[in-house]
C-alpha atoms as a PDB file:
ATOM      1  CA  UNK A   1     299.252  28.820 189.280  1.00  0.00           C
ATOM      2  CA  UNK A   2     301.602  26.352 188.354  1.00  0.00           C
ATOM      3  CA  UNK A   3     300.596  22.944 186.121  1.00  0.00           C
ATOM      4  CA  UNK A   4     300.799  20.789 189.596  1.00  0.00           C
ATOM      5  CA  UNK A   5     297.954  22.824 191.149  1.00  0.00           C
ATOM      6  CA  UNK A   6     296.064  23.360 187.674  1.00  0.00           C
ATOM      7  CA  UNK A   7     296.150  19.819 187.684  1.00  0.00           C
ATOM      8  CA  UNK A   8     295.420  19.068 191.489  1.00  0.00           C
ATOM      9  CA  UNK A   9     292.526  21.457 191.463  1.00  0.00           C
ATOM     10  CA  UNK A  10     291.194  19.691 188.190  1.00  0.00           C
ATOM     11  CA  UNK A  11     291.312  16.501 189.789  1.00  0.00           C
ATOM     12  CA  UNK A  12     288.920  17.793 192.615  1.00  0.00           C
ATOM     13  CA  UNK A  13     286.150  19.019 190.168  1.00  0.00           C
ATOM     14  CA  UNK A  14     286.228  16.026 187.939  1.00  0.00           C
ATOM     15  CA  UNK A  15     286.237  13.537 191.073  1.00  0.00           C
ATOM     16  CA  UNK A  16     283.580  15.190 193.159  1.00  0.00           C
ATOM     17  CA  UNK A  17     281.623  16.323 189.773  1.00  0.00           C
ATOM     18  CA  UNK A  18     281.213  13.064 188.654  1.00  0.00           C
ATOM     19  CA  UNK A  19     279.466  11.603 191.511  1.00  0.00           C
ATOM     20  CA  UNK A  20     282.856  10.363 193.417  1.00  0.00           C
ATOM     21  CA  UNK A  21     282.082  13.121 195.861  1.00  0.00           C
ATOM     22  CA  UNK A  22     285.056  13.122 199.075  1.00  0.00           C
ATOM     23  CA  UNK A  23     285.563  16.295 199.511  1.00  0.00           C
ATOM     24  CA  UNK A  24     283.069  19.340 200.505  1.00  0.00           C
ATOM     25  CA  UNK A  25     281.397  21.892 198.223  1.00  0.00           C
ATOM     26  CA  UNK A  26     283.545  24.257 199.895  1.00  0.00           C
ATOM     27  CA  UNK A  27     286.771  22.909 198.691  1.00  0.00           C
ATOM     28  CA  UNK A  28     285.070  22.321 195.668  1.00  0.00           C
ATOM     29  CA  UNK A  29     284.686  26.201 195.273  1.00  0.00           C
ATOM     30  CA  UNK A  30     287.725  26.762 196.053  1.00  0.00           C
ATOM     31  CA  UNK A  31     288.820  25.008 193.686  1.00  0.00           C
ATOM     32  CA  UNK A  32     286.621  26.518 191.215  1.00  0.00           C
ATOM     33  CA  UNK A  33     288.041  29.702 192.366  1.00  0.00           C
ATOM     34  CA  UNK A  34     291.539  29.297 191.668  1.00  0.00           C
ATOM     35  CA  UNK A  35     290.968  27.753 188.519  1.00  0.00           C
ATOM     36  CA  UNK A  36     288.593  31.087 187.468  1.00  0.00           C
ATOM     37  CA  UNK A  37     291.530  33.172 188.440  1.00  0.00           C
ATOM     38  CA  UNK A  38     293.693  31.073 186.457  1.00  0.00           C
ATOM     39  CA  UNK A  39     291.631  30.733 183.321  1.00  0.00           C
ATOM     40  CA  UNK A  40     289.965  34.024 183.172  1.00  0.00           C
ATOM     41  CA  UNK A  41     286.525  32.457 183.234  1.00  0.00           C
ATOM     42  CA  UNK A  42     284.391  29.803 184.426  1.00  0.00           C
ATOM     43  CA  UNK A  43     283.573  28.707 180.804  1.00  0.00           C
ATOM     44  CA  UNK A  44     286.530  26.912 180.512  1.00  0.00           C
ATOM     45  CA  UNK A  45     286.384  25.645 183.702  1.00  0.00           C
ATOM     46  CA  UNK A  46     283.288  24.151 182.497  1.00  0.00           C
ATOM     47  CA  UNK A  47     284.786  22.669 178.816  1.00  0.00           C
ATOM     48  CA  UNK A  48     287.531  20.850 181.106  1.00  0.00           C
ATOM     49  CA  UNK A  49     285.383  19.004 183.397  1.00  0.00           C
ATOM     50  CA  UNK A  50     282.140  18.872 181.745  1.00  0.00           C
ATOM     51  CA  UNK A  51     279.807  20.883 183.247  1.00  0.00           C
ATOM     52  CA  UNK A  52     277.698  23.646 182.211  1.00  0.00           C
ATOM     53  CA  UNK A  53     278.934  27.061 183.367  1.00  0.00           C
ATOM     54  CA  UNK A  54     275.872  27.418 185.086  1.00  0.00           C
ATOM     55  CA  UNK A  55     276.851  24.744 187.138  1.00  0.00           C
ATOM     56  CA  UNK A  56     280.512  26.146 187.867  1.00  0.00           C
ATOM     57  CA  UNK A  57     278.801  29.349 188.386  1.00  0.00           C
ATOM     58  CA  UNK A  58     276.440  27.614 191.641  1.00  0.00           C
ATOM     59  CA  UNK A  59     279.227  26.409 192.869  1.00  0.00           C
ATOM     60  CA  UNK A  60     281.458  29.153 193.001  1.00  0.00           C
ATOM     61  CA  UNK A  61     278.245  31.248 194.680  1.00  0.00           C
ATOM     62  CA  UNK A  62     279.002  29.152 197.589  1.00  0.00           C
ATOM     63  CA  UNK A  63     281.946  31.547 198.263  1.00  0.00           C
ATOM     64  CA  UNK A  64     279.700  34.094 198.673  1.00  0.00           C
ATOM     65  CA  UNK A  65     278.104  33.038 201.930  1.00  0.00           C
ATOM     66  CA  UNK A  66     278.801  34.208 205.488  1.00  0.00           C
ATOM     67  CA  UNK A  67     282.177  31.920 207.166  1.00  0.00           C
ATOM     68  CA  UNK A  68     279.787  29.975 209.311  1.00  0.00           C
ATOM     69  CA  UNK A  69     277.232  29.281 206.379  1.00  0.00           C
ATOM     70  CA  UNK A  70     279.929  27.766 204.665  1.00  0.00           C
ATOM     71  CA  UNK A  71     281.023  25.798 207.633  1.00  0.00           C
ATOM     72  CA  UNK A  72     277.529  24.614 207.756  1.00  0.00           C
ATOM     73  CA  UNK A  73     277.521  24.051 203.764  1.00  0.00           C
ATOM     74  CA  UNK A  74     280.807  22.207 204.664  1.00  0.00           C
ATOM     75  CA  UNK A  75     278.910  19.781 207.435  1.00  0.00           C
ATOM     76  CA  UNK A  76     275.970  19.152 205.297  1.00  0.00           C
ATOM     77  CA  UNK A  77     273.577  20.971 207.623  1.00  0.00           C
ATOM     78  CA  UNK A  78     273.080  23.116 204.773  1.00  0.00           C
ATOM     79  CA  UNK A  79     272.281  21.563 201.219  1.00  0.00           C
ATOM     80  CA  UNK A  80     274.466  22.470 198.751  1.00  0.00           C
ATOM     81  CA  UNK A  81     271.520  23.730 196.334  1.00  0.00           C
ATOM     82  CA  UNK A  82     269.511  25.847 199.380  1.00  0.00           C
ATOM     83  CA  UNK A  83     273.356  27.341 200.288  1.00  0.00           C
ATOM     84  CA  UNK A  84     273.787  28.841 196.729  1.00  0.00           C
ATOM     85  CA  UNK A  85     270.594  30.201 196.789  1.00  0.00           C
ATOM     86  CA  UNK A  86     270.628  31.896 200.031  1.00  0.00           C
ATOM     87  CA  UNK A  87     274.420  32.812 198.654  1.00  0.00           C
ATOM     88  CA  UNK A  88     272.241  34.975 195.765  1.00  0.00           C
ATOM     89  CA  UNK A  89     271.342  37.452 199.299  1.00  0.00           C
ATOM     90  CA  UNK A  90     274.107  40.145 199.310  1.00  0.00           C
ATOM     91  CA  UNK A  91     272.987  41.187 202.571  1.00  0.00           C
ATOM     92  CA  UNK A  92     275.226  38.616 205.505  1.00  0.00           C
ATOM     93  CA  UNK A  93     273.028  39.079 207.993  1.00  0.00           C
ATOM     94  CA  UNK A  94     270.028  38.265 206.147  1.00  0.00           C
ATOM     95  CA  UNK A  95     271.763  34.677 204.648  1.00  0.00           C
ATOM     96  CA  UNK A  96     271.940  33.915 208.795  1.00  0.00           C
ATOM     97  CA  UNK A  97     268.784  34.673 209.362  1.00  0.00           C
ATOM     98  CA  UNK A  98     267.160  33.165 206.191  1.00  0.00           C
ATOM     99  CA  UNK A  99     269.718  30.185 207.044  1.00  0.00           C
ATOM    100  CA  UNK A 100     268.465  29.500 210.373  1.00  0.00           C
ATOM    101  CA  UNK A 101     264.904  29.804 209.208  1.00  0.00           C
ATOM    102  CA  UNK A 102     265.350  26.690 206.631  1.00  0.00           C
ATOM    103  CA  UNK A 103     266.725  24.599 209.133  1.00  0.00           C
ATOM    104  CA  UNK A 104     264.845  21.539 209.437  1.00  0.00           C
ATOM    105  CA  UNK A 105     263.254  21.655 206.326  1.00  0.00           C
ATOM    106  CA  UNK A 106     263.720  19.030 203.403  1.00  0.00           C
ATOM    107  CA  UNK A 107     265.000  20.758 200.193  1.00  0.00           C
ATOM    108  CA  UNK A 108     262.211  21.753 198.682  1.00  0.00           C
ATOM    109  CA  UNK A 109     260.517  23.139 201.143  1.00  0.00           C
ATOM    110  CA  UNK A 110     263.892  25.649 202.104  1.00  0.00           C
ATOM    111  CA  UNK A 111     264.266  26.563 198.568  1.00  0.00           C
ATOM    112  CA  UNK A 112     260.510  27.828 198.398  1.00  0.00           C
ATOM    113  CA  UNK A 113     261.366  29.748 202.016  1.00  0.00           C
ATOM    114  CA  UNK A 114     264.146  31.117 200.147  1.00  0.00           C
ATOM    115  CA  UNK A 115     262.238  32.142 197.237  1.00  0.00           C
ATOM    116  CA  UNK A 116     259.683  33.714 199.202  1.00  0.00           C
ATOM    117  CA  UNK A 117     262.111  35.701 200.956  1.00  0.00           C
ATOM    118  CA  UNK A 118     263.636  36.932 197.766  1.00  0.00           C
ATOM    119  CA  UNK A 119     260.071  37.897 196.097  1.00  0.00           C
ATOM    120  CA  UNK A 120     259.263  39.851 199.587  1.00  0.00           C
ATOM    121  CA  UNK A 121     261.968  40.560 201.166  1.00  0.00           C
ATOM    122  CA  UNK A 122     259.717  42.033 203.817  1.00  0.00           C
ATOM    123  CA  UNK A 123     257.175  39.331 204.489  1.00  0.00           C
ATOM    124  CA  UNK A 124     257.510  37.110 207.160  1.00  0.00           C
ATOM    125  CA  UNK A 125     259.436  34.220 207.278  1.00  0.00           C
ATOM    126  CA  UNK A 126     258.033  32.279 210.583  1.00  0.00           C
ATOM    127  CA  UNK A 127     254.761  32.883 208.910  1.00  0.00           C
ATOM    128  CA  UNK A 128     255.112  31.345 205.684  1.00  0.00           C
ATOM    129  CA  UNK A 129     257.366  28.249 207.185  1.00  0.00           C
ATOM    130  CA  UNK A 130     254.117  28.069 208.937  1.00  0.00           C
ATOM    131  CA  UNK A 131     252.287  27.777 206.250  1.00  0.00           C
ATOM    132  CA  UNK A 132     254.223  25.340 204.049  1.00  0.00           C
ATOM    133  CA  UNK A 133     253.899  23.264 207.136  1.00  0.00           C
ATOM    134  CA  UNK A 134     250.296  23.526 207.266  1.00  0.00           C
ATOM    135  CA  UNK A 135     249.607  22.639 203.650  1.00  0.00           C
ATOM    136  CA  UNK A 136     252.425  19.725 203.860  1.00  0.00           C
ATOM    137  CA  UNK A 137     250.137  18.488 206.733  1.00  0.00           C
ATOM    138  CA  UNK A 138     246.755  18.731 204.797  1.00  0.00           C
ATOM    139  CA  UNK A 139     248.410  16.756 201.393  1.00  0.00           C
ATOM    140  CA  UNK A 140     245.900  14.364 200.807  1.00  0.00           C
ATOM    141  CA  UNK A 141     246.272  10.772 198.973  1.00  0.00           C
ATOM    142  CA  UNK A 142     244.730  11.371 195.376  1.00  0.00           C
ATOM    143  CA  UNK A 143     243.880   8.671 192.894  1.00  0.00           C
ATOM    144  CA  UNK A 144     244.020   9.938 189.507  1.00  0.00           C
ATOM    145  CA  UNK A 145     241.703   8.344 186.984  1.00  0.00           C
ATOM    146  CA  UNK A 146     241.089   8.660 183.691  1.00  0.00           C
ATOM    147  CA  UNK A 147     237.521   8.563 182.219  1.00  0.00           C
ATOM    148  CA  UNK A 148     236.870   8.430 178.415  1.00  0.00           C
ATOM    149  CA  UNK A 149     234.812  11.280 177.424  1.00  0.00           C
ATOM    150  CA  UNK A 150     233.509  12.050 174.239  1.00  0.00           C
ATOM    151  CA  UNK A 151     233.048  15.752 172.645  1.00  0.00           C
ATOM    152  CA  UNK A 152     229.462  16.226 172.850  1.00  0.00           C
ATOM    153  CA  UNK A 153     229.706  15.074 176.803  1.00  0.00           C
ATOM    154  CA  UNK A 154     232.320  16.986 177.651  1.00  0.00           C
ATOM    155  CA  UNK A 155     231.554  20.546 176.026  1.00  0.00           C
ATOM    156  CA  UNK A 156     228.069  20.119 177.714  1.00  0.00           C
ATOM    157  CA  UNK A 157     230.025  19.081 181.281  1.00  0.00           C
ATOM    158  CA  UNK A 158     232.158  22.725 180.548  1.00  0.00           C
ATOM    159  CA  UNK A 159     228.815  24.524 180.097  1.00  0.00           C
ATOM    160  CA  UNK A 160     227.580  23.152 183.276  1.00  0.00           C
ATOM    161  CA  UNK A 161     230.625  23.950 185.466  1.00  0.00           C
ATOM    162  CA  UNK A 162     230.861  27.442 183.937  1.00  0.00           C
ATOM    163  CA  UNK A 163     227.183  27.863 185.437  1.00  0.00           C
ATOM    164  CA  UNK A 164     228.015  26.437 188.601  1.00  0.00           C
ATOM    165  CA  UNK A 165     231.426  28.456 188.556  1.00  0.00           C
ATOM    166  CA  UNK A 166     233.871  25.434 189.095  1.00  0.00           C
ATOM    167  CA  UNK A 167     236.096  23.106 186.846  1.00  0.00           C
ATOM    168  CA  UNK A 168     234.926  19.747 185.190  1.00  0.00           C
ATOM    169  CA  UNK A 169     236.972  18.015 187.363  1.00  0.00           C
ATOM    170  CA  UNK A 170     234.931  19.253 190.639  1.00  0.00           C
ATOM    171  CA  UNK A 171     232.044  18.750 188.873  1.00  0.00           C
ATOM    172  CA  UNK A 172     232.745  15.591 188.227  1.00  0.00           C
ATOM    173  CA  UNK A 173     233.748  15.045 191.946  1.00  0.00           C
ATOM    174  CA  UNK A 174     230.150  16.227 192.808  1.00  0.00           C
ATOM    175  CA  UNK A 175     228.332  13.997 190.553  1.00  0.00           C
ATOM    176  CA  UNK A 176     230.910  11.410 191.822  1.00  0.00           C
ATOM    177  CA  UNK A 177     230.158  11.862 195.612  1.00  0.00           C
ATOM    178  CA  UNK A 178     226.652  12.553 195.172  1.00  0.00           C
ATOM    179  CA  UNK A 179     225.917   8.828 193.405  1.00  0.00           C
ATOM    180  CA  UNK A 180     228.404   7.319 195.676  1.00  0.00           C
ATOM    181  CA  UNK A 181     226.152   8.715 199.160  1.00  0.00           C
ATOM    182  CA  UNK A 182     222.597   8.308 196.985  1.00  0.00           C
ATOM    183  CA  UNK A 183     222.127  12.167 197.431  1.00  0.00           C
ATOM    184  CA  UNK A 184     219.409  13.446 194.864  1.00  0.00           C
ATOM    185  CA  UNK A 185     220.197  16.827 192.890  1.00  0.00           C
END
């Protein structure tokens, strides 16, 4: 690689690194990729634009997805940070199917599908998108409040909830609920 391209491909990472981001994650990768080959390593790809290796390291796992999975990495239909994970499956026909499987799911919620796939590789995937869908659909709006509690009060609210098997904070909920409807022990 000649200085021109050193420098061209430089200019790529430290613009789209740095939050000017133009180009895709692909090209970005590639990038990444030529610079590796012409370095030797990703660490000083790294030193030169300011990133951890780590980071180089995601980026260049994007390379390791299927043509079309890059495409869609390429569109943003796939986020950048679900792609590399799915990128960590060796297996190409498994990164389509666990690809089409996160589709339509916010970030978080794909990158738990993915992790679930990874931890059971044999599990399920229609049923556990069902279920992150379910429990996203029973979230409830909590209030969080804190109540000054002195020792004595609380190690005697512990020994009660260890009889009743349950937390404090259930117990509390109890007591809470029960005063609140006039409900007698």
């Amino acid at each position: 690689m000649d200085e021109k391209k050193e420098n061209r491909n430089l200019a790529i990472l430290l613009k789209n690194l740095q939050g000017y981001r133009t180009d895709d994650w692909i090209t970005i990768a590639k990038a990444c990729k030529e610079l590796k080959e012409f370095y030797g390593s990703d660490y000083k790809i790294a030193q030169k634009v300011g990133k951890t290796r780590e980071h180089i390291r995601e980026i260049l796992k994007l390379l390791d997805l299927t043509p079309e999975l890059q495409e869609s990495v390429r569109n943003d239909k796939l986020v950048k940070e679900v792609a590399w994970r799915i990128a960590g499956i060796k297996e190409k026909s498994k990164q389509k199917i666990i690809a089409k499987a996160v589709d339509g799911l916010n970030a978080h919620d794909a990158r738990e599908l993915v992790y679930y796939y990874v931890r059971n590789p044999e599990g399920s995937l229609d049923d556990y998108k069902g279920k992150i869908l379910n429990t996203k659909n029973r979230i409830e709006d909590m209030q969080v409040i804190i109540l000054p509690i002195n020792k004595e009060t609380l190690i005697r609210l512990k020994s009660v909830a260890k009889t009743k098997d349950t937390t404090v904070q259930k117990l509390i909920l109890t007591l809470v609920n029960r005063f609140l409807t006039g409900e007698k022990q």
